[in-house]
N, C-alpha and C. Protein backbone atom coordinates (compact mmCIF):
# COMPACT_ATOMS: atom_id res chain seq x y z
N UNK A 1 7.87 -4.34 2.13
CA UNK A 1 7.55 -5.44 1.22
C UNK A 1 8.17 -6.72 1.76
N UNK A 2 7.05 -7.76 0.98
CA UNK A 2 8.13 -9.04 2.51
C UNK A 2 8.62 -9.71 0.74
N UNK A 3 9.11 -10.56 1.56
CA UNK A 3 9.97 -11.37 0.86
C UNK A 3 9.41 -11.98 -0.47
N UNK A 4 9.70 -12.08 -1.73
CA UNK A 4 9.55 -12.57 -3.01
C UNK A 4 8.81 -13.97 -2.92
N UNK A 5 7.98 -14.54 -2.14
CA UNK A 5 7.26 -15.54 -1.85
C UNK A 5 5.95 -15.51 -1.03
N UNK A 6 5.06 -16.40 -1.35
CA UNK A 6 3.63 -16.41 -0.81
C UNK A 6 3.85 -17.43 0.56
N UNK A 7 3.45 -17.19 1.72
CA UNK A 7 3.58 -17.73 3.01
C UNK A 7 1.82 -17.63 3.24
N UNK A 8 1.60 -18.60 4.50
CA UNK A 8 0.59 -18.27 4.60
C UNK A 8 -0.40 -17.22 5.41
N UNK A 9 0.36 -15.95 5.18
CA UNK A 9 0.35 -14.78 5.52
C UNK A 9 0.26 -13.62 4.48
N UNK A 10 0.64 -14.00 3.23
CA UNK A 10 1.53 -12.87 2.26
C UNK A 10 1.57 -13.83 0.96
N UNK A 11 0.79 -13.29 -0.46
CA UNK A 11 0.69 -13.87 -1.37
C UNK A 11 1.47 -12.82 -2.17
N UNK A 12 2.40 -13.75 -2.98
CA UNK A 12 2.61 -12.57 -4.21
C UNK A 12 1.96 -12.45 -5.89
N UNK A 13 1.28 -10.89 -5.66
CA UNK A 13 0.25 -10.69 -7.00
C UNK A 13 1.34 -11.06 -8.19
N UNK A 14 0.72 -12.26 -8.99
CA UNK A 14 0.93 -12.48 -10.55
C UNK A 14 0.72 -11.46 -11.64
N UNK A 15 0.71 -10.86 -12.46
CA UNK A 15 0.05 -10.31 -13.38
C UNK A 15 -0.88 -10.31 -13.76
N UNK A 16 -1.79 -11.71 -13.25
CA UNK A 16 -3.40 -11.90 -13.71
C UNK A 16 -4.11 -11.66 -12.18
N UNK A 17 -3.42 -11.67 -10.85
CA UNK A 17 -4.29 -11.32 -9.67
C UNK A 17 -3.91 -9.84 -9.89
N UNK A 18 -2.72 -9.24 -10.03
CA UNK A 18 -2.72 -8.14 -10.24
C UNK A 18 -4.03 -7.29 -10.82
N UNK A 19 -4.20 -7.65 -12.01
CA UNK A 19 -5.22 -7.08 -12.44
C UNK A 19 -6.47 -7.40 -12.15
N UNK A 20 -6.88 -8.81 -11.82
CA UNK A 20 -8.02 -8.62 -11.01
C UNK A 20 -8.49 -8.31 -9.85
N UNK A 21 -6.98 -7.66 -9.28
CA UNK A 21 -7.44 -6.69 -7.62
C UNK A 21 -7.54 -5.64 -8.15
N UNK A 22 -7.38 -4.98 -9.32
CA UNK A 22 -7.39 -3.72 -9.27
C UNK A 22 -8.40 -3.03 -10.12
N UNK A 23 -9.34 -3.24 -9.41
CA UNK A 23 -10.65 -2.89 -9.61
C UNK A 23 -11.23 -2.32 -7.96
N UNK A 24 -12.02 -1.05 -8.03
CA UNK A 24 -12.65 -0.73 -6.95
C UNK A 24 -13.35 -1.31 -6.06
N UNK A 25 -14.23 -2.35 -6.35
CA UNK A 25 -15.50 -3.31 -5.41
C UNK A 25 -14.27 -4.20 -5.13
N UNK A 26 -13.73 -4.78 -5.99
CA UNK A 26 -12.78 -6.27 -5.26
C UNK A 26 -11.70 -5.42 -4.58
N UNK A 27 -11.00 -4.65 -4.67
CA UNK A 27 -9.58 -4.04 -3.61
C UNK A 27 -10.72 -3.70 -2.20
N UNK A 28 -12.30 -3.30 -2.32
CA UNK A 28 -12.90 -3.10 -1.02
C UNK A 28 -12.95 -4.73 -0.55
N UNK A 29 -13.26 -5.46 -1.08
CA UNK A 29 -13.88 -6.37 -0.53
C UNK A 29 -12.88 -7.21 -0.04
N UNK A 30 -11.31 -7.17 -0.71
CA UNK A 30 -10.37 -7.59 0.27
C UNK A 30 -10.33 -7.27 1.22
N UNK A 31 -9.72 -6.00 1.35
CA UNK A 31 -9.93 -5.43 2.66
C UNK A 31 -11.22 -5.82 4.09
N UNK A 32 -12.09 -5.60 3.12
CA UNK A 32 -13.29 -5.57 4.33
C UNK A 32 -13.07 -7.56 4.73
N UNK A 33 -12.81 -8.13 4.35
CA UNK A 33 -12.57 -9.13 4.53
C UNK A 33 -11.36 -9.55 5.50
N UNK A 34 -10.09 -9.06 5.36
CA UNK A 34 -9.25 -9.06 6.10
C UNK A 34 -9.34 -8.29 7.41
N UNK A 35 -10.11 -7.09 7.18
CA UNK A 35 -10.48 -6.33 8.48
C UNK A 35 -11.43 -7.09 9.01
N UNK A 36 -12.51 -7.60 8.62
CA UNK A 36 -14.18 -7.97 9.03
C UNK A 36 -13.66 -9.40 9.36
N UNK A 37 -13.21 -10.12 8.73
CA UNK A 37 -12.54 -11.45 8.87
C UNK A 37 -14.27 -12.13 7.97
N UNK A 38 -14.69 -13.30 7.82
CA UNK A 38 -15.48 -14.06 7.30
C UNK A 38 -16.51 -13.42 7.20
N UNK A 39 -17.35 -13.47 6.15
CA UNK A 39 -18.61 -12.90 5.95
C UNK A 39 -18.85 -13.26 4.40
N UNK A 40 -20.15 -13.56 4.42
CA UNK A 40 -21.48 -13.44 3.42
C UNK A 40 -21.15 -12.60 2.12
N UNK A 41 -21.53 -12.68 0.93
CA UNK A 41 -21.44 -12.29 -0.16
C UNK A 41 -22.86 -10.59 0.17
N UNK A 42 -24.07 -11.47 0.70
CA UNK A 42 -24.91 -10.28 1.50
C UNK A 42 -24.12 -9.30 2.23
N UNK A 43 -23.18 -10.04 3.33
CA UNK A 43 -23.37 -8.99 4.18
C UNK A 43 -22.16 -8.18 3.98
N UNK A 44 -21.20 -8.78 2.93
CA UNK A 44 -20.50 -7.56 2.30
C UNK A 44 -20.97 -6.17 1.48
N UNK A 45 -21.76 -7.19 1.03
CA UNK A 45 -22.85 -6.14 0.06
C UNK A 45 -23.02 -4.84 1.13
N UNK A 46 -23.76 -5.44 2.26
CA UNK A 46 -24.36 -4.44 3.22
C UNK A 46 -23.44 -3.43 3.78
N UNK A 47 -22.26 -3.87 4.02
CA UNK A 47 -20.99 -3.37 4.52
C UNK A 47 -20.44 -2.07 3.32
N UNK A 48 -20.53 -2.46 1.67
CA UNK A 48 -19.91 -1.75 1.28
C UNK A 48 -21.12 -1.05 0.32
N UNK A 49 -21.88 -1.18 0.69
CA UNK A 49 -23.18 -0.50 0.05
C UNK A 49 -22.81 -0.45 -1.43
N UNK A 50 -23.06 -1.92 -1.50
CA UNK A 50 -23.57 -2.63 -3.56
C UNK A 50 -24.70 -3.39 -3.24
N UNK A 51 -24.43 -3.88 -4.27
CA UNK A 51 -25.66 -5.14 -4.16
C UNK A 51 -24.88 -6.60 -4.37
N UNK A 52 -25.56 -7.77 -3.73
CA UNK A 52 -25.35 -8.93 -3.47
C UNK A 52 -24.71 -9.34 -4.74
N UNK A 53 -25.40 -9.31 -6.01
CA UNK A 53 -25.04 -9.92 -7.15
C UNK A 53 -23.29 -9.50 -7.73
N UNK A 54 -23.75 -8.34 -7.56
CA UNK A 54 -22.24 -8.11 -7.98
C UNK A 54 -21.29 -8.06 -7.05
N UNK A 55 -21.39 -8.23 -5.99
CA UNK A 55 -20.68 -8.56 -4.68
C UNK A 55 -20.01 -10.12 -5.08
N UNK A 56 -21.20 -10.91 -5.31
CA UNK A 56 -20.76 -12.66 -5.20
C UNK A 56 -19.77 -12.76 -6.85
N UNK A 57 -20.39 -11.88 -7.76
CA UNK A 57 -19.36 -11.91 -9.22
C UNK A 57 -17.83 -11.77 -9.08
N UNK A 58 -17.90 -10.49 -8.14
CA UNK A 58 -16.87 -10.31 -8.00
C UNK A 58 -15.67 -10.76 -6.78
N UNK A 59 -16.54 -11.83 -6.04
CA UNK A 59 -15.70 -12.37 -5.08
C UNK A 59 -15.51 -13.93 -5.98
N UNK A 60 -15.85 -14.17 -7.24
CA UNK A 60 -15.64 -15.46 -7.44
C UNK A 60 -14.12 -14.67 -8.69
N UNK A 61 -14.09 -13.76 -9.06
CA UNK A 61 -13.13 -13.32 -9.81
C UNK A 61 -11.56 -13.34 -8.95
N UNK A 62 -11.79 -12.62 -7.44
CA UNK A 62 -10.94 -13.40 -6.63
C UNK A 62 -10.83 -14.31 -6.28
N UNK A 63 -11.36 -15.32 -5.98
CA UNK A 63 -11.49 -16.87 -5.97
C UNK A 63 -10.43 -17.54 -7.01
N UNK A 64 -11.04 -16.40 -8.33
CA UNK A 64 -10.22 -17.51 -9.26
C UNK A 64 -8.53 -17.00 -9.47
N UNK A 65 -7.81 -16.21 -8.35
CA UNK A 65 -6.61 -16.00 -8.78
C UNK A 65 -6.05 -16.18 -7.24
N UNK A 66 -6.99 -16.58 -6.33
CA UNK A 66 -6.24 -16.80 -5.04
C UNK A 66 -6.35 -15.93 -4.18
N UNK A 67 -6.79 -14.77 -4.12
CA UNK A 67 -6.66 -13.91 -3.16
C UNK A 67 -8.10 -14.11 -1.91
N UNK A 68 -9.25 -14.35 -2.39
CA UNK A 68 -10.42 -15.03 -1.42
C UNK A 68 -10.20 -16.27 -1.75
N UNK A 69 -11.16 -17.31 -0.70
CA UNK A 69 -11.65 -18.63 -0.66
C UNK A 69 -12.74 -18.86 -0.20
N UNK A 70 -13.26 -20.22 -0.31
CA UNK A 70 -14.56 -20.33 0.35
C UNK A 70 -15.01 -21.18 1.56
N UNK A 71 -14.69 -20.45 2.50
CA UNK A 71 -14.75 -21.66 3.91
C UNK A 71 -15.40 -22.63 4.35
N UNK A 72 -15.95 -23.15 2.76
CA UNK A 72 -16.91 -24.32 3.29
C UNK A 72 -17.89 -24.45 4.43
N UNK A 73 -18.06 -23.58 5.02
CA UNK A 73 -18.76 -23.32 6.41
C UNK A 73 -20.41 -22.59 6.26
N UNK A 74 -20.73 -21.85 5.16
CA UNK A 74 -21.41 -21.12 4.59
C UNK A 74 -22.83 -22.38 4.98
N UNK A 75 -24.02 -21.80 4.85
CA UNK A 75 -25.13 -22.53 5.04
C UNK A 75 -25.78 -22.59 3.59
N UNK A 76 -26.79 -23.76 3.62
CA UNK A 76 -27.37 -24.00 2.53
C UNK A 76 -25.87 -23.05 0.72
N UNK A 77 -26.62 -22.33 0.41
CA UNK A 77 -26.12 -21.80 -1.21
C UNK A 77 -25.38 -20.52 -0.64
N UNK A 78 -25.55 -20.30 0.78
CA UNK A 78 -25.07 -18.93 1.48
C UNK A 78 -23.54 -19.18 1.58
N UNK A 79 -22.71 -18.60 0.40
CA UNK A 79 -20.84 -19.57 0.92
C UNK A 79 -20.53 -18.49 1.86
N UNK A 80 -19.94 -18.63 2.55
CA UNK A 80 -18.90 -17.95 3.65
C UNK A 80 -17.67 -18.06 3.00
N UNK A 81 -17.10 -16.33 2.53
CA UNK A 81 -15.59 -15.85 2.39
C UNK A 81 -14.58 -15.68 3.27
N UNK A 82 -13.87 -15.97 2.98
CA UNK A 82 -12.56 -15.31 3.91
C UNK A 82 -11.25 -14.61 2.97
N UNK A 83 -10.70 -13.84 3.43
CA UNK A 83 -9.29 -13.86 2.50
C UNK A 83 -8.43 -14.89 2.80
N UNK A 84 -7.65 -15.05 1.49
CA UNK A 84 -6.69 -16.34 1.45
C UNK A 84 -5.63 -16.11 2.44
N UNK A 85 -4.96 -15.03 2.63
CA UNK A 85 -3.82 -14.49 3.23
C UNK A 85 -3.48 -13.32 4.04
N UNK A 86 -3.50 -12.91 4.69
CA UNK A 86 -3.55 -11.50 5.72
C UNK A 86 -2.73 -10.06 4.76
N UNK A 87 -1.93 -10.37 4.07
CA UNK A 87 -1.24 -9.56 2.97
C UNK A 87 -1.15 -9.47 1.36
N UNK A 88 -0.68 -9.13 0.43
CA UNK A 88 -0.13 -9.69 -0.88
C UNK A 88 1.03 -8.36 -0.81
N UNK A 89 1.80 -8.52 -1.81
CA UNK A 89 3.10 -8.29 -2.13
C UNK A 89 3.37 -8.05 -3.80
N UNK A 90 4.28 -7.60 -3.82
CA UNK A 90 4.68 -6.79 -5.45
C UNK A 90 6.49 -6.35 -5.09
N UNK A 91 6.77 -6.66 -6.61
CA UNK A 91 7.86 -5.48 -6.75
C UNK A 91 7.15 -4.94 -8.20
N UNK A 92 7.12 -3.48 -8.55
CA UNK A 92 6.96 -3.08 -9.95
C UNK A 92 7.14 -3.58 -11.24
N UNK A 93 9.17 -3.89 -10.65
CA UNK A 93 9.66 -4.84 -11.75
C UNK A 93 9.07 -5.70 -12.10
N UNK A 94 8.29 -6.95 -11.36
CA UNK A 94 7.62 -7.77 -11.98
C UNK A 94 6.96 -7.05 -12.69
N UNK A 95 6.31 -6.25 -13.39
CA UNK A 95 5.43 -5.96 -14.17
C UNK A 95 6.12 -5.09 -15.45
N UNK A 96 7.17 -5.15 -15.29
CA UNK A 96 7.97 -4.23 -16.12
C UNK A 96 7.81 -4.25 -18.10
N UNK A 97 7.32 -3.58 -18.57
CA UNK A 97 7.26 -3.93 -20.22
C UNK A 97 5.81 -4.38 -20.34
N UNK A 98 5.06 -4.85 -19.07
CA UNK A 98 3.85 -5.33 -19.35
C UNK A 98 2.77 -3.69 -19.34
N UNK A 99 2.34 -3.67 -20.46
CA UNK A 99 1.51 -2.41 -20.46
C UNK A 99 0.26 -2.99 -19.48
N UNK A 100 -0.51 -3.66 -19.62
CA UNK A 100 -1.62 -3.81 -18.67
C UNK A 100 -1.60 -3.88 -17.53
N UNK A 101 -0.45 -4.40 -17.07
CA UNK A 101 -0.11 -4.64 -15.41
C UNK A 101 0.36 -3.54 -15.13
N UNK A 102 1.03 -2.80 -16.00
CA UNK A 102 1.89 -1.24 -15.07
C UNK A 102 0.55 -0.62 -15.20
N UNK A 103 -0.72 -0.55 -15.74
CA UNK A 103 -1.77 0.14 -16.13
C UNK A 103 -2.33 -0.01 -14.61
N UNK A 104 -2.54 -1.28 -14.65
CA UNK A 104 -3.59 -1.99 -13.15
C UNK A 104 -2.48 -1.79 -12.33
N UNK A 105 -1.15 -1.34 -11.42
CA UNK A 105 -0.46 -1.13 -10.45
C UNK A 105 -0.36 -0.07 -10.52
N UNK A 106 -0.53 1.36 -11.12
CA UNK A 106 -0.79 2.47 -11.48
C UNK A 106 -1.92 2.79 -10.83
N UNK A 107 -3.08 2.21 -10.85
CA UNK A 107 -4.33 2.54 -10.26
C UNK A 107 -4.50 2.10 -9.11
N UNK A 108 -3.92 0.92 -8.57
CA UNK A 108 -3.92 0.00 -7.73
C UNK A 108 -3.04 0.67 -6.91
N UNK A 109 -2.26 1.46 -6.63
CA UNK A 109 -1.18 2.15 -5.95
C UNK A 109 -1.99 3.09 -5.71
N UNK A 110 -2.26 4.40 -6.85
CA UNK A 110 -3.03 5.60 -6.30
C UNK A 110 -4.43 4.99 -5.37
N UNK A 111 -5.11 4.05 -5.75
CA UNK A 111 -5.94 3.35 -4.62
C UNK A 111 -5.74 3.35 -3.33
N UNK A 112 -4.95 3.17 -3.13
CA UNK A 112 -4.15 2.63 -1.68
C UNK A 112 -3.98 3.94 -1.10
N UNK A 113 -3.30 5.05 -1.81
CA UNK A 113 -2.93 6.01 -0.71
C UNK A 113 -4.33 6.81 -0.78
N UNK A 114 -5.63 6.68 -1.48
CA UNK A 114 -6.68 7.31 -1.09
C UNK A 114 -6.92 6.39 -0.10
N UNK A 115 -7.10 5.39 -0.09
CA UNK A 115 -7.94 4.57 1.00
C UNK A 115 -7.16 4.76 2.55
N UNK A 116 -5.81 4.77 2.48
CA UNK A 116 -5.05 5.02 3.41
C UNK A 116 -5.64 6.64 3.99
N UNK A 117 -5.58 7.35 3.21
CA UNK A 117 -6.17 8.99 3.48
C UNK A 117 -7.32 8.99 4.31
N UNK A 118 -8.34 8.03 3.51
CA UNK A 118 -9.53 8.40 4.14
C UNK A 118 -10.00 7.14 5.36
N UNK A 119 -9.03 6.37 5.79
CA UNK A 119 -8.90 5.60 6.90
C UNK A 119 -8.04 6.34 7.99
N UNK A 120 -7.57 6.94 7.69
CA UNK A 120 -6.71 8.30 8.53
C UNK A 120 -7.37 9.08 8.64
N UNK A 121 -7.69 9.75 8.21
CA UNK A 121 -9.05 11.07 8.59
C UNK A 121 -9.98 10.55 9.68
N UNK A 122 -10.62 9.12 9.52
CA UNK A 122 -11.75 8.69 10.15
C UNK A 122 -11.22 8.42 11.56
N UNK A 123 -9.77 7.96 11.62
CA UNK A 123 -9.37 7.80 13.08
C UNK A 123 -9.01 8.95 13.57
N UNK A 124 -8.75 10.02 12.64
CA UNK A 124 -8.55 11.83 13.39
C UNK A 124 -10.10 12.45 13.91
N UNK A 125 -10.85 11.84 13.45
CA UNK A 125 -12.74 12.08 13.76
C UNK A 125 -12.53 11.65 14.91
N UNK A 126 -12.29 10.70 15.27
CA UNK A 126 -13.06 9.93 17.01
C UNK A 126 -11.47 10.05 17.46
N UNK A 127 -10.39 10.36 17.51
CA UNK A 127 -9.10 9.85 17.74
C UNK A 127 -9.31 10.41 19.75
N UNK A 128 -9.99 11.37 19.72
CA UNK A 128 -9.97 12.65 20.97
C UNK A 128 -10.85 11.84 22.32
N UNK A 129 -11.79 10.52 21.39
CA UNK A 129 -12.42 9.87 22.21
C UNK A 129 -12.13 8.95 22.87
N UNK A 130 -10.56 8.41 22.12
CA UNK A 130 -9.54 7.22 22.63
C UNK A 130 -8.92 8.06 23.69
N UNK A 131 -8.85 6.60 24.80
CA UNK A 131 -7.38 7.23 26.15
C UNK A 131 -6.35 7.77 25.64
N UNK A 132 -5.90 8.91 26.01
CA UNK A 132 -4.91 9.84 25.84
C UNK A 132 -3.17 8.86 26.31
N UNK A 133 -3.52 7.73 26.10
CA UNK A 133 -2.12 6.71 26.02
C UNK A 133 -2.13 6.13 24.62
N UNK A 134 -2.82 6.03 24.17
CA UNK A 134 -3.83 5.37 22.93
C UNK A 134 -3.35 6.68 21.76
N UNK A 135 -4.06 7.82 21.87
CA UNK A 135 -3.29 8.80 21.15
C UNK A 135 -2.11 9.32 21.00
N UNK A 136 -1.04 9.02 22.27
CA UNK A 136 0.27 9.50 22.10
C UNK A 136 0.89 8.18 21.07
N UNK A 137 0.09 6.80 21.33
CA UNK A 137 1.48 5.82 21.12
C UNK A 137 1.07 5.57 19.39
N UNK A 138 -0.32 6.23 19.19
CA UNK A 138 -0.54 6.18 17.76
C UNK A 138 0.07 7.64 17.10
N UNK A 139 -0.33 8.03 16.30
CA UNK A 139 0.02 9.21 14.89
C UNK A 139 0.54 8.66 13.89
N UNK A 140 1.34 9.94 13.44
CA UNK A 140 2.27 10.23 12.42
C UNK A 140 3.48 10.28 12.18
N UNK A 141 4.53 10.36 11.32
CA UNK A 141 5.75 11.16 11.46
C UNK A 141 6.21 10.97 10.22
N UNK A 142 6.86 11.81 9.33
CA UNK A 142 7.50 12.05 8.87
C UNK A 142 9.37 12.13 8.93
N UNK A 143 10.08 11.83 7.73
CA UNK A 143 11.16 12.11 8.16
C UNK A 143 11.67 12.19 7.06
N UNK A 144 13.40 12.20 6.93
CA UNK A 144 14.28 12.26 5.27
C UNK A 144 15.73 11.15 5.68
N UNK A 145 15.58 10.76 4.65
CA UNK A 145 16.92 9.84 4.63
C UNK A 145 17.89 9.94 3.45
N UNK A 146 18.97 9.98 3.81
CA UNK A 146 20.01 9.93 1.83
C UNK A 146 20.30 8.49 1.79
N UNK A 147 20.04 7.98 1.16
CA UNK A 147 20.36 6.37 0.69
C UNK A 147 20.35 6.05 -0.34
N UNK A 148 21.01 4.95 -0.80
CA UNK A 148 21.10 4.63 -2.15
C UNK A 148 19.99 3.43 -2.22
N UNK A 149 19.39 3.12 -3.61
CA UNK A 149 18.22 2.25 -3.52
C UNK A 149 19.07 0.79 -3.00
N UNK A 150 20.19 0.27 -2.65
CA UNK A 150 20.15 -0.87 -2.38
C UNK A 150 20.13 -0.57 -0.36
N UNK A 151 20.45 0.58 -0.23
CA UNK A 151 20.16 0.92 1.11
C UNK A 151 19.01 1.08 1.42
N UNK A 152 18.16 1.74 0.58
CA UNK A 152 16.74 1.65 1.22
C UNK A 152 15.98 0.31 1.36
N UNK A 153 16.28 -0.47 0.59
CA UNK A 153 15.62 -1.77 0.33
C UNK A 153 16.13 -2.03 1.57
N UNK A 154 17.28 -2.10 2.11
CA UNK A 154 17.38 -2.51 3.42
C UNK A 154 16.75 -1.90 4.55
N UNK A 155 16.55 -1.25 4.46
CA UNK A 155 15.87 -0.19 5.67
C UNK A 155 14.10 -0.64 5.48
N UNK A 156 13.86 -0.91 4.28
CA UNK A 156 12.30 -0.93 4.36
C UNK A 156 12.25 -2.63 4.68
N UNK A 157 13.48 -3.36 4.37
CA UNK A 157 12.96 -4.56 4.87
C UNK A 157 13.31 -4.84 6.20
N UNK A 158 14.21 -4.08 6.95
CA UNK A 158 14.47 -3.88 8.36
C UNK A 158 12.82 -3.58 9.20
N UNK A 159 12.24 -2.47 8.48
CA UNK A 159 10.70 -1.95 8.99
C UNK A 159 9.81 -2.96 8.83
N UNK A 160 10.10 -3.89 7.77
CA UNK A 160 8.63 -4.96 7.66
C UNK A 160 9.25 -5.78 8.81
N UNK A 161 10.54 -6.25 9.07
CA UNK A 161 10.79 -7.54 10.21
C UNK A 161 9.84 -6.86 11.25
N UNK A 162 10.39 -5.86 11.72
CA UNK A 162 10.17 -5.08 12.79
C UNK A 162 8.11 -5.07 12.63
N UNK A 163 7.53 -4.64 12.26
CA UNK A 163 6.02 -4.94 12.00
C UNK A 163 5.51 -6.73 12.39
N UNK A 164 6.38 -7.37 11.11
CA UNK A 164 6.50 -8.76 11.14
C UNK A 164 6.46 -9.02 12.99
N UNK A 165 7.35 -9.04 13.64
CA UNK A 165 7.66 -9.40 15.01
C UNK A 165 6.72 -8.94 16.04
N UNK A 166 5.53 -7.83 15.72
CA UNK A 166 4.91 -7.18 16.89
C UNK A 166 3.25 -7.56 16.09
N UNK A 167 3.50 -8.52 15.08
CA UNK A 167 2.00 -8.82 13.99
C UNK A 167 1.09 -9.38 15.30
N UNK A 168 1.27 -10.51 16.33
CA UNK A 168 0.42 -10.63 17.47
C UNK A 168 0.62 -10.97 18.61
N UNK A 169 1.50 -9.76 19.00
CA UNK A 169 2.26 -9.58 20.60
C UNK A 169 0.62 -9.77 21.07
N UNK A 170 -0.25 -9.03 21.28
CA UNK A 170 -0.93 -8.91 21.57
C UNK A 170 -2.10 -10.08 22.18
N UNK A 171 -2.32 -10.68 21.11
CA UNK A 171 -3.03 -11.70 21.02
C UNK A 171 -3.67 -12.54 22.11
N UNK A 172 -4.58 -12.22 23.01
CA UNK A 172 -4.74 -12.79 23.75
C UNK A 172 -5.05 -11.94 25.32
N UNK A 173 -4.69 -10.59 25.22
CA UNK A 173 -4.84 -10.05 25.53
C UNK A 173 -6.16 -8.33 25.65
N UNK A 174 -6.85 -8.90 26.70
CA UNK A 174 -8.16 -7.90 26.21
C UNK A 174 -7.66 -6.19 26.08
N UNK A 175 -6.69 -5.98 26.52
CA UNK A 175 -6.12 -4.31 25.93
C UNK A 175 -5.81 -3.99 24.94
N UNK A 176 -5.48 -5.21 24.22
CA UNK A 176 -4.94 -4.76 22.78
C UNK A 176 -5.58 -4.44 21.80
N UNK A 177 -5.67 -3.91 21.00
CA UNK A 177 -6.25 -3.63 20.06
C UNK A 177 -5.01 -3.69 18.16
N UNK A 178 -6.50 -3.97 17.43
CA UNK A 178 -5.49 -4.23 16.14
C UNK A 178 -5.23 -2.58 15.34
N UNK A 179 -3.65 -2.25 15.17
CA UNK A 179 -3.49 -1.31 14.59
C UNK A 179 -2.74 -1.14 13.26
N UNK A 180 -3.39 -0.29 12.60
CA UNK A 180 -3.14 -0.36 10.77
C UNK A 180 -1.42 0.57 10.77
N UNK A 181 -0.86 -0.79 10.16
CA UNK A 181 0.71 0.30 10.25
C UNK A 181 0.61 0.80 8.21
N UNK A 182 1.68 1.56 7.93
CA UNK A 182 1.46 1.95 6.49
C UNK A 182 2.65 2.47 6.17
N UNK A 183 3.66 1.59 5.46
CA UNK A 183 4.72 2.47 4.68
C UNK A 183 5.09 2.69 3.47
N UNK A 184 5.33 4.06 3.36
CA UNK A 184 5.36 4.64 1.86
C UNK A 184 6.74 5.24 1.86
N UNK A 185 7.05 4.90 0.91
CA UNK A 185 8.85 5.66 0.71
C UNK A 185 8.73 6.11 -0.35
N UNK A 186 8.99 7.42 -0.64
CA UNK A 186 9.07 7.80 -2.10
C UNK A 186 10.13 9.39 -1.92
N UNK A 187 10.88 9.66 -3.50
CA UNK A 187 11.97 10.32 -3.42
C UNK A 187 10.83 11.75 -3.51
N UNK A 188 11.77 12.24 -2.99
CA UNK A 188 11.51 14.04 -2.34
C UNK A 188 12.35 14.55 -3.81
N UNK A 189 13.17 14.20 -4.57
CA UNK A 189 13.98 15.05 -5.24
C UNK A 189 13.46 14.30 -6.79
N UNK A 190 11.53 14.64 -7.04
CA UNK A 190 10.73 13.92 -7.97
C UNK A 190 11.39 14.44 -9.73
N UNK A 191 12.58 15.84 -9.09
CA UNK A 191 13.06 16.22 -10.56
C UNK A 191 14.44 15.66 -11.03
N UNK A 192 14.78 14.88 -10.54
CA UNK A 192 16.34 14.51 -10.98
C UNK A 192 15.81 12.44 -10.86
N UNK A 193 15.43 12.04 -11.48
CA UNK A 193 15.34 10.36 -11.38
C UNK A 193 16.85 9.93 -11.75
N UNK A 194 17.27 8.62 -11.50
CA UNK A 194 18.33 8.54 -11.71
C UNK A 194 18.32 7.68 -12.94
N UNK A 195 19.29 7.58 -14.04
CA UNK A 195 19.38 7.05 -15.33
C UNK A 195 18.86 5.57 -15.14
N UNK A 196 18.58 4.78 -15.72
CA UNK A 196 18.10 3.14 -15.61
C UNK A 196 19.72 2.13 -15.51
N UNK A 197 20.77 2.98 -16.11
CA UNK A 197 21.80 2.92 -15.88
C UNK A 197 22.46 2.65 -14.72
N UNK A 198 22.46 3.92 -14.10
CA UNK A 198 23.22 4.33 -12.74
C UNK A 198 22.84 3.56 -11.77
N UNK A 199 24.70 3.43 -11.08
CA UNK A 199 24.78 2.31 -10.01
C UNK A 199 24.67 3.37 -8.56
N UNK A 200 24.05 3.42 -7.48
CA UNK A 200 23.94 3.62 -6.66
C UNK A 200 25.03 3.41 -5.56
């Protein structure tokens, strides 16, 4: 998670973008936007197999909380999208006591690790067809750590610098290619939570 501020890289969801990303067609159409980079209200449509109308409804619902824009570039009534920012950002707490927002980050979370699933599977389909340098320096891994939550917060913001710093080594270079990093931390010991109390 980056830092408690919107850069022009990394927006942080309000309670009202919150809930209007967390809906199925608009969390695709971010994405396909940030992956696809600029495109058509059509040719999203085409991309995520809807239709135009509710494609353009629902890219003006992001519009109106910041997360798309409209690049002025678009021809005649045809606007050209882009996403506002390459990321967005959360802590829970912001949403804390709010029943609708823990409702929409609830769904908006389990979202993510399906979409993560089935963007992983699709690179295990063709993975055998990439150079065998390409497959070692990509995968998986797993691991376990004992930390206390003000230690982990450090460790996961140690991992975003570290991401942060290698965002476009690349750039400019025809070998490189863009790769999806993904971190999830969650406690292994899901039967003992610790009191709302307890100091770490």
């Amino acid at each position: 998670m980056a830092a408690p501020s919107d850069s022009p890289t990394n927006i942080w969801l309000t309670p009202e973008s919150l809930r209007v990303l967390a809906h199925p067609l608009r969390s695709r159409l971010l994405s396909q936007l940030r992956i696809g980079g600029p495109a058509t209200a059509t040719q999203l449509a085409a991309a995520l197999s809807t239709n135009t109308g509710a494609t353009s409804y629902h890219l003006r619902k992001l519009e109106s909380v910041g997360l798309v824009e409209d690049t002025e570039e678009g021809e005649g009534k045809r606007r050209l999208w882009r996403a506002s920012t390459e990321a967005h950002s959360w802590y829970p707490s912001d949403f804390a006591g709010d029943e609708d927002s823990e409702t929409a980050l609830n769904w908006l979370s389990h979202d993510y690790a399906r979409h993560f699933g089935e963007q992983y599977d699709k690179w295990l389909g063709v993975s055998m067809t990439w150079p065998a340098d390409w497959q070692d320096a990509c995968g998986s891994s797993d691991s376990m750590v004992l930390v206390t939550s003000e230690q982990l917060r450090e460790m996961r913001d140690e991992i975003h610098e570290v991401v942060a710093r290698y965002r476009r080594v690349g750039q400019g270079n025809p070998r490189a290619r863009r790769i999806a990093t993904y971190t999830f931390l969650y406690p292994l010991d899901l039967d003992r939570p610790p009191t709302p109390d307890h100091r770490s």
